[in-house]
PDB file of N, CA and C in Angstrom:
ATOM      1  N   UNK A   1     -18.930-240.820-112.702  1.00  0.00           N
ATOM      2  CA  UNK A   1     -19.308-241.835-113.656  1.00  0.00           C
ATOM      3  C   UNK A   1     -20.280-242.798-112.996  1.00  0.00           C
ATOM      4  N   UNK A   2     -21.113-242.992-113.317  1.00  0.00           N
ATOM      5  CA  UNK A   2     -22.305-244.135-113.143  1.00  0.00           C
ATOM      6  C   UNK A   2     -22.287-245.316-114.103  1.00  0.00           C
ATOM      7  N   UNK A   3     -22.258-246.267-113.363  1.00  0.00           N
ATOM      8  CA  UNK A   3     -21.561-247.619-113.686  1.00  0.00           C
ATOM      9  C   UNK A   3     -23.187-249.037-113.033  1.00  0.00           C
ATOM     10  N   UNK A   4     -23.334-249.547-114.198  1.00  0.00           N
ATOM     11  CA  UNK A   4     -24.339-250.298-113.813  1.00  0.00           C
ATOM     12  C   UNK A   4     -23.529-252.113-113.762  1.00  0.00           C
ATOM     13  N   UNK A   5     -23.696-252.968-112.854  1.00  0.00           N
ATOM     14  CA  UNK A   5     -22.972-254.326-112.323  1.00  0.00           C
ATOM     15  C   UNK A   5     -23.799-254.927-112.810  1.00  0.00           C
ATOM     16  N   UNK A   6     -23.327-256.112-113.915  1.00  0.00           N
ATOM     17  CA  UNK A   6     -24.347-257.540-113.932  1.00  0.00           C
ATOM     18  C   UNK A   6     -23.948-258.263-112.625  1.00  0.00           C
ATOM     19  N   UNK A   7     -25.589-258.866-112.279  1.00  0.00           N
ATOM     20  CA  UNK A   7     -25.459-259.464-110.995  1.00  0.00           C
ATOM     21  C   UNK A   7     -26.108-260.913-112.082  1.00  0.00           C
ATOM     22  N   UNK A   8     -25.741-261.909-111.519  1.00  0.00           N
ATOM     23  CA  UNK A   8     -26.856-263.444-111.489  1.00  0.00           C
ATOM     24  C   UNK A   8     -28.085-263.189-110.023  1.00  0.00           C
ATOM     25  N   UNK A   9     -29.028-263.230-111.074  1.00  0.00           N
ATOM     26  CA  UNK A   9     -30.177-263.169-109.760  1.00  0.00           C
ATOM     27  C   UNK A   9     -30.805-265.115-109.877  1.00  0.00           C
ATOM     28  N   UNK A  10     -30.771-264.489-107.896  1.00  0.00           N
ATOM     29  CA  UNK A  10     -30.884-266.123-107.308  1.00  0.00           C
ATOM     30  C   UNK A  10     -32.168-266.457-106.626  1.00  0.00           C
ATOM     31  N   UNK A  11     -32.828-265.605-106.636  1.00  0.00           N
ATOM     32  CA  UNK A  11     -34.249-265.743-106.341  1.00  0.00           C
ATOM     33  C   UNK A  11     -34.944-264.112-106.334  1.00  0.00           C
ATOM     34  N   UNK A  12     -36.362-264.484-106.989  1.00  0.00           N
ATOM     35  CA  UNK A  12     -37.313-263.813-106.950  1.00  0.00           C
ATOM     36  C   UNK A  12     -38.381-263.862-106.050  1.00  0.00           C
ATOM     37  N   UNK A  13     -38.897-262.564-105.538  1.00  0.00           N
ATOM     38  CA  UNK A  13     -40.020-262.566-104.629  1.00  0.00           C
ATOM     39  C   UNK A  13     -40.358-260.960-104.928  1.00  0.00           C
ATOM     40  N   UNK A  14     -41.572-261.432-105.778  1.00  0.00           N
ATOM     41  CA  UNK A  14     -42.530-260.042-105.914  1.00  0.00           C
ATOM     42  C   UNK A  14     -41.402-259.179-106.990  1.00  0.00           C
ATOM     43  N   UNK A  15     -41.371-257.864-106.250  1.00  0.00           N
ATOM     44  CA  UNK A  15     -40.557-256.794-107.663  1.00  0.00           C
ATOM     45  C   UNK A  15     -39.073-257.015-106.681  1.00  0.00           C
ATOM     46  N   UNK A  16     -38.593-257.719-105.876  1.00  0.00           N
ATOM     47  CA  UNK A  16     -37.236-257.804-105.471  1.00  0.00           C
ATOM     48  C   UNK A  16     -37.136-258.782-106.073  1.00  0.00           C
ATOM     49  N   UNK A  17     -35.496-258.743-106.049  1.00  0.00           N
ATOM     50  CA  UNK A  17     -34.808-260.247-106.339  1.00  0.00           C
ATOM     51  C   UNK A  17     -33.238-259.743-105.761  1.00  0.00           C
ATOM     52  N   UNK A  18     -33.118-261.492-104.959  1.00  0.00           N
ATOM     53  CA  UNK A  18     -31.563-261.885-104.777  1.00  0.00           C
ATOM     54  C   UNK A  18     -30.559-262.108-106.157  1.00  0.00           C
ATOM     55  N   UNK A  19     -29.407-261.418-105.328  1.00  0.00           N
ATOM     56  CA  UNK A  19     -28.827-261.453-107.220  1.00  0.00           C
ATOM     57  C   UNK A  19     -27.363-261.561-106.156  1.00  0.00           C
ATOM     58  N   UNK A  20     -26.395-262.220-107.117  1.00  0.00           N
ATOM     59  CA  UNK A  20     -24.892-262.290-106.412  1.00  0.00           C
ATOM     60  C   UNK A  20     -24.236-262.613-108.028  1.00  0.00           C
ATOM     61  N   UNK A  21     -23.114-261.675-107.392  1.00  0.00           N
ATOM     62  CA  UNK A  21     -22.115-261.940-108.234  1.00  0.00           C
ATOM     63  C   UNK A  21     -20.284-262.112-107.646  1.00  0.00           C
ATOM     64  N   UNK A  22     -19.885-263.011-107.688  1.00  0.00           N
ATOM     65  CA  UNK A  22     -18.989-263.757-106.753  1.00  0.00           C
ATOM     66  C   UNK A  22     -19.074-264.319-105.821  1.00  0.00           C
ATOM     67  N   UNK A  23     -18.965-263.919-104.494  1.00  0.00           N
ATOM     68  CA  UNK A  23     -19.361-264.280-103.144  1.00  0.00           C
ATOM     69  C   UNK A  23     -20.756-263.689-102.586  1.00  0.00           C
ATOM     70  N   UNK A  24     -20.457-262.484-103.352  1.00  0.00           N
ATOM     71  CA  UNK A  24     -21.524-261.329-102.044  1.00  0.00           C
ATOM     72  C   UNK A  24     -22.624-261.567-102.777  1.00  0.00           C
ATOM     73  N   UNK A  25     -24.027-261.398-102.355  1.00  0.00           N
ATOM     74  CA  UNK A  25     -25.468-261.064-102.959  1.00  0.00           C
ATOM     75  C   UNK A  25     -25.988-260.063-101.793  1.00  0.00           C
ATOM     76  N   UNK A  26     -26.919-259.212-102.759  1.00  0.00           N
ATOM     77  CA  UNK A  26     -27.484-258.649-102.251  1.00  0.00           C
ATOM     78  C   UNK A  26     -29.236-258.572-102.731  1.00  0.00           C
ATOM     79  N   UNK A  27     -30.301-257.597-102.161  1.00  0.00           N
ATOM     80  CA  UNK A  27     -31.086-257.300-102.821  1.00  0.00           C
ATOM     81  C   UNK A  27     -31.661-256.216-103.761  1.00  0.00           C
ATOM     82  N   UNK A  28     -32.290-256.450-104.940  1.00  0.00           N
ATOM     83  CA  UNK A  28     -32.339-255.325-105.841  1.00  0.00           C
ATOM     84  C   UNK A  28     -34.024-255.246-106.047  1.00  0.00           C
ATOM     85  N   UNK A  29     -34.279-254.146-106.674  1.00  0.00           N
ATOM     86  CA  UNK A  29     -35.686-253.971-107.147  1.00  0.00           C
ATOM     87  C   UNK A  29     -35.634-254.433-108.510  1.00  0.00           C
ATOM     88  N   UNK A  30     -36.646-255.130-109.288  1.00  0.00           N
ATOM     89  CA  UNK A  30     -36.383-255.740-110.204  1.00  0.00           C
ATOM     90  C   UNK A  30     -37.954-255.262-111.432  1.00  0.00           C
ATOM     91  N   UNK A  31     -38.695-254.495-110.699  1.00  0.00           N
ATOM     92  CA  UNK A  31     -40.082-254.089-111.227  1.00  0.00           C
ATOM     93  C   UNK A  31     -39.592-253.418-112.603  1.00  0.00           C
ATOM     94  N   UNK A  32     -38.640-252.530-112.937  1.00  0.00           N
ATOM     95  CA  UNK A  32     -38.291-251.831-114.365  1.00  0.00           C
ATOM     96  C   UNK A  32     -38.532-253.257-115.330  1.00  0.00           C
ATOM     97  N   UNK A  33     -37.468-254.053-114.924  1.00  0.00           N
ATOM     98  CA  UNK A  33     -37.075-255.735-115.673  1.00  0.00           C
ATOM     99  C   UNK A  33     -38.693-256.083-115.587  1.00  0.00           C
ATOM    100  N   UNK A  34     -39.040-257.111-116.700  1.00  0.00           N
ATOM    101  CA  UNK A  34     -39.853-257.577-116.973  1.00  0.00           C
ATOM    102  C   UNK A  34     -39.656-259.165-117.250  1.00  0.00           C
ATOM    103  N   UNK A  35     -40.541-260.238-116.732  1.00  0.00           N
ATOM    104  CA  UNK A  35     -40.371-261.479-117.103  1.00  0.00           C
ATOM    105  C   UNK A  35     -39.201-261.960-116.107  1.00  0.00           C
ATOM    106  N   UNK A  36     -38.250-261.612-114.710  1.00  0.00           N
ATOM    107  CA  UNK A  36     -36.977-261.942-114.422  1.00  0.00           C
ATOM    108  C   UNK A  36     -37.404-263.097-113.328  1.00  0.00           C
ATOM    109  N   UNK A  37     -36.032-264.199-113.571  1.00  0.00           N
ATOM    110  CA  UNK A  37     -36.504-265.375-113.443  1.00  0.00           C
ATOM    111  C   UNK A  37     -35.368-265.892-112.795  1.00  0.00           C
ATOM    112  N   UNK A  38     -35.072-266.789-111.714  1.00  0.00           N
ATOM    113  CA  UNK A  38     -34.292-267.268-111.520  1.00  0.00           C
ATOM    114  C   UNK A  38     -32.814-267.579-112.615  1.00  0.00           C
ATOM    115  N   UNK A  39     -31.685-267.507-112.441  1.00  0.00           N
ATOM    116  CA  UNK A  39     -30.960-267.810-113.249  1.00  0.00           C
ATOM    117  C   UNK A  39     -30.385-266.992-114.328  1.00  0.00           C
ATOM    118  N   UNK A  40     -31.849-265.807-114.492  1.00  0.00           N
ATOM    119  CA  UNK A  40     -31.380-264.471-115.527  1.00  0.00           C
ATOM    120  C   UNK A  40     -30.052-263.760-114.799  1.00  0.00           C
ATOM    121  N   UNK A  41     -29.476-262.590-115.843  1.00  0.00           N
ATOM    122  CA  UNK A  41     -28.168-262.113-115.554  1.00  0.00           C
ATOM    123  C   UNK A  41     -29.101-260.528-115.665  1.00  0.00           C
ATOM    124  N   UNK A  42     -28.484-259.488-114.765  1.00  0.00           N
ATOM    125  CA  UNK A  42     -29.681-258.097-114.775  1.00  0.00           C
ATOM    126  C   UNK A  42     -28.345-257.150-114.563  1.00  0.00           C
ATOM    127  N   UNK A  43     -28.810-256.477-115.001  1.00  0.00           N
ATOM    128  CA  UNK A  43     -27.487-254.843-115.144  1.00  0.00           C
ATOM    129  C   UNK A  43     -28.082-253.980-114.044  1.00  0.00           C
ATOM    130  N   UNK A  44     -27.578-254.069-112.693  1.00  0.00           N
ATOM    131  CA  UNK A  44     -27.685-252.835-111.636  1.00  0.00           C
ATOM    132  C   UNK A  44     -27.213-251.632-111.463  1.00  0.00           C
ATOM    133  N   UNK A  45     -28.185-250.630-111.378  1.00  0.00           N
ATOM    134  CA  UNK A  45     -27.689-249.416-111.060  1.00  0.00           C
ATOM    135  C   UNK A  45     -27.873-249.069-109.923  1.00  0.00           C
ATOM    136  N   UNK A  46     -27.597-248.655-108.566  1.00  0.00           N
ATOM    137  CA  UNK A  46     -28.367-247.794-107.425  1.00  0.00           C
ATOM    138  C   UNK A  46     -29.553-249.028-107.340  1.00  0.00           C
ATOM    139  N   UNK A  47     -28.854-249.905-106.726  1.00  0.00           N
ATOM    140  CA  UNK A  47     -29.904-250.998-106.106  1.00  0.00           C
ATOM    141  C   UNK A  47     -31.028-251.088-107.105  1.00  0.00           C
ATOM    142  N   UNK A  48     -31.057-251.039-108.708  1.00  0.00           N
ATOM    143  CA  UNK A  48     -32.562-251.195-109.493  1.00  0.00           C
ATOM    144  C   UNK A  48     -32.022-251.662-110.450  1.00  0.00           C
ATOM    145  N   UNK A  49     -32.394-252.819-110.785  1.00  0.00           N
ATOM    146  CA  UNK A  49     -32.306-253.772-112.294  1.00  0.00           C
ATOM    147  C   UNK A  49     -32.604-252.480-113.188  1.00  0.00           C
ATOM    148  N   UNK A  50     -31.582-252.753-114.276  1.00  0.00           N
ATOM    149  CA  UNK A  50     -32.056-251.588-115.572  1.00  0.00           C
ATOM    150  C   UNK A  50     -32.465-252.435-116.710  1.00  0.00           C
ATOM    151  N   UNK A  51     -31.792-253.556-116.665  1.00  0.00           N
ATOM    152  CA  UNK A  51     -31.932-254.974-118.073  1.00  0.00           C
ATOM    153  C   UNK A  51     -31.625-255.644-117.820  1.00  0.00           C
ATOM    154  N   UNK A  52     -32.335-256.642-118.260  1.00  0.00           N
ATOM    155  CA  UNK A  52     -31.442-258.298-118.748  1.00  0.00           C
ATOM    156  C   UNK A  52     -30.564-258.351-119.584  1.00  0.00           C
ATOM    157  N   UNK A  53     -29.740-259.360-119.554  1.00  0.00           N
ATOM    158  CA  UNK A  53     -28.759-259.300-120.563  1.00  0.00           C
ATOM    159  C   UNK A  53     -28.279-260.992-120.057  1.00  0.00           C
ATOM    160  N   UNK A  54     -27.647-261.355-121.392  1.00  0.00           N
ATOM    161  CA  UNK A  54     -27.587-262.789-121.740  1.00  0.00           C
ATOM    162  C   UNK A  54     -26.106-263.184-120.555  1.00  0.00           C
ATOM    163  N   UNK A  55     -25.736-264.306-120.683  1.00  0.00           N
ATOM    164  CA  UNK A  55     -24.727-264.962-119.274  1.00  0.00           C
ATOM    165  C   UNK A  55     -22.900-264.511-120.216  1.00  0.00           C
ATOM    166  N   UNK A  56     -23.028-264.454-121.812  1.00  0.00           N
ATOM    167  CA  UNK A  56     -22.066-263.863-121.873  1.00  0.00           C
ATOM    168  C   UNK A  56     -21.606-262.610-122.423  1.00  0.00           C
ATOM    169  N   UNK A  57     -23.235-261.436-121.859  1.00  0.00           N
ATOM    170  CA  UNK A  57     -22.696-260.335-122.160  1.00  0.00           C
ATOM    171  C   UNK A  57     -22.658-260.054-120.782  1.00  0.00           C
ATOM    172  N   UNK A  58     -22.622-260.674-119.857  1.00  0.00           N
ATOM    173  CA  UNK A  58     -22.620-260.908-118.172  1.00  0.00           C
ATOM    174  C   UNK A  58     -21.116-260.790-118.136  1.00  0.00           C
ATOM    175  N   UNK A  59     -20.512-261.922-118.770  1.00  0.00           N
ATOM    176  CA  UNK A  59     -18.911-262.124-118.219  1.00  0.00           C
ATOM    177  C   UNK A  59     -18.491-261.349-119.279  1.00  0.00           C
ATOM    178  N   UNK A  60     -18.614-260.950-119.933  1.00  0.00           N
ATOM    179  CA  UNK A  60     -17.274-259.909-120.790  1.00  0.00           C
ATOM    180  C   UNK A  60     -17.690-258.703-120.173  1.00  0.00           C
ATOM    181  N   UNK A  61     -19.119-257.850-119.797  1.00  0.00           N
ATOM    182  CA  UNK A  61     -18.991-256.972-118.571  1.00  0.00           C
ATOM    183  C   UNK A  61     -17.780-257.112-117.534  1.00  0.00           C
ATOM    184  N   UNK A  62     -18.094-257.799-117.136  1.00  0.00           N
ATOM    185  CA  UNK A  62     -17.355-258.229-115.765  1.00  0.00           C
ATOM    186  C   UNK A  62     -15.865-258.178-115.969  1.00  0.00           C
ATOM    187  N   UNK A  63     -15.469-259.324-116.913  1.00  0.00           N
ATOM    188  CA  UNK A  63     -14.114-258.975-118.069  1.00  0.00           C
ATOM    189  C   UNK A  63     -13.629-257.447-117.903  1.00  0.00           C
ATOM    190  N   UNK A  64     -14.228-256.700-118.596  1.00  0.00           N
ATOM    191  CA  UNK A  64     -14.387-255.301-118.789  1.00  0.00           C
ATOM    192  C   UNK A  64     -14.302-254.548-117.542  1.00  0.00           C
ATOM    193  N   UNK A  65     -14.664-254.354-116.430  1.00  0.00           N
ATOM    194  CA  UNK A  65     -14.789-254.144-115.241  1.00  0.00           C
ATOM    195  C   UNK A  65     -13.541-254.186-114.687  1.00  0.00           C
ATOM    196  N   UNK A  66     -13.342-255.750-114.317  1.00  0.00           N
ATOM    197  CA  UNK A  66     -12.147-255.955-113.617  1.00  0.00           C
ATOM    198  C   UNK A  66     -10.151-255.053-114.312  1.00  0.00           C
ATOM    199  N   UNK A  67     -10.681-255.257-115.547  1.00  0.00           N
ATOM    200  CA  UNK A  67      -9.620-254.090-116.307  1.00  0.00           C
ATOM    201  C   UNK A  67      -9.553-253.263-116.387  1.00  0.00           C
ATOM    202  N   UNK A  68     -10.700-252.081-116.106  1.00  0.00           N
ATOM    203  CA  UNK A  68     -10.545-251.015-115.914  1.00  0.00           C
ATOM    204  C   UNK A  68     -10.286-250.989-114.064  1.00  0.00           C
ATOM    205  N   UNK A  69     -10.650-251.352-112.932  1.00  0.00           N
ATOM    206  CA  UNK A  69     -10.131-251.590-111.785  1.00  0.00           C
ATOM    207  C   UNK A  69      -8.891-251.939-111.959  1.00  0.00           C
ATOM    208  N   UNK A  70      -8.213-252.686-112.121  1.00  0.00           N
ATOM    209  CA  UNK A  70      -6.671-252.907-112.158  1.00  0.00           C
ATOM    210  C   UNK A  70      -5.743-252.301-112.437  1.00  0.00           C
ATOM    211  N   UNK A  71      -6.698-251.559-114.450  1.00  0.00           N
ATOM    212  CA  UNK A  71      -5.907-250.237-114.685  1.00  0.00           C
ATOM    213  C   UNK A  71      -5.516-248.967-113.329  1.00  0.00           C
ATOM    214  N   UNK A  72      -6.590-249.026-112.913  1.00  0.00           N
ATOM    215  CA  UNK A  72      -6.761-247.770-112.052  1.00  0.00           C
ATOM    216  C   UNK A  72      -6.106-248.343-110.614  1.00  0.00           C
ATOM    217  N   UNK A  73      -5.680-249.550-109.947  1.00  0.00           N
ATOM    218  CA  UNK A  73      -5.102-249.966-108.786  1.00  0.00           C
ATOM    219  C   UNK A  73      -3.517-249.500-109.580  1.00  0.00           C
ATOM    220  N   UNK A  74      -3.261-250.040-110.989  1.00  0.00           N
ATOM    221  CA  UNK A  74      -1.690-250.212-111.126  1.00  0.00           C
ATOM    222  C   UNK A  74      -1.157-248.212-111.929  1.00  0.00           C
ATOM    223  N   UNK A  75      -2.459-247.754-111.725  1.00  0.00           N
ATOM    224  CA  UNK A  75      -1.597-245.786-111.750  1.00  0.00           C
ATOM    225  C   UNK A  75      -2.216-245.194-110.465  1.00  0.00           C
ATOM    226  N   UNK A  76      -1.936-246.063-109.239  1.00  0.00           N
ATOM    227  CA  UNK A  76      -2.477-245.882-107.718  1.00  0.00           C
ATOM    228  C   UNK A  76      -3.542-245.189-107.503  1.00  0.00           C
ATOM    229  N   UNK A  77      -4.859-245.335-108.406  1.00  0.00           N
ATOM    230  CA  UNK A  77      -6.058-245.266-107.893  1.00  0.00           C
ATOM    231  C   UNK A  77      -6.510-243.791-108.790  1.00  0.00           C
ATOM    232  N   UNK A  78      -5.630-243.110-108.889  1.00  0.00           N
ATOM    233  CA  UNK A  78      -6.339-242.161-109.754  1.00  0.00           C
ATOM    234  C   UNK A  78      -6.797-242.175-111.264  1.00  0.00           C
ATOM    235  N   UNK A  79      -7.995-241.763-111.280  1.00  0.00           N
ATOM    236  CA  UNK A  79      -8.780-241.934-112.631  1.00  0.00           C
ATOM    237  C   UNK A  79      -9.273-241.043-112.911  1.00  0.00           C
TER     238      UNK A  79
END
């Protein structure tokens, strides 16, 4: 299964951008995305922005995420 992460991106430079979501940030390629700006929310796949997407289709992702992880920690990992 291929699974794309909203990150908050925290700075731009050129077609990269810093993006974090919780503690960790990392860097992504951001050239697909068009217009991305400090503060935007971007859907990662394999280190490459695929879209923007608004701050609360950001957290109900994430929402979404963390429940299917939990599901899968509380029937010991198999999915």
């Amino acid at each position: 299964m291929c699974l794309g992460i909203p990150y908050e991106v925290v700075a731009v430079e050129g077609e990269f951008a810093m993006v974090r979501v919780g503690s960790g940030t990392r860097q992504v390629f951001i050239g697909l995305v068009e217009n991305v700006k400090q503060g935007d929310w971007v859907v990662v796949h394999a280190g490459v922005a695929i879209e923007k997407i608004t701050v609360e289709e950001a957290q109900e992702n994430l929402r979404l995420i963390d429940i299917l992880l939990r599901g899968a920690e509380d029937e010991g990992g198999d999915g």
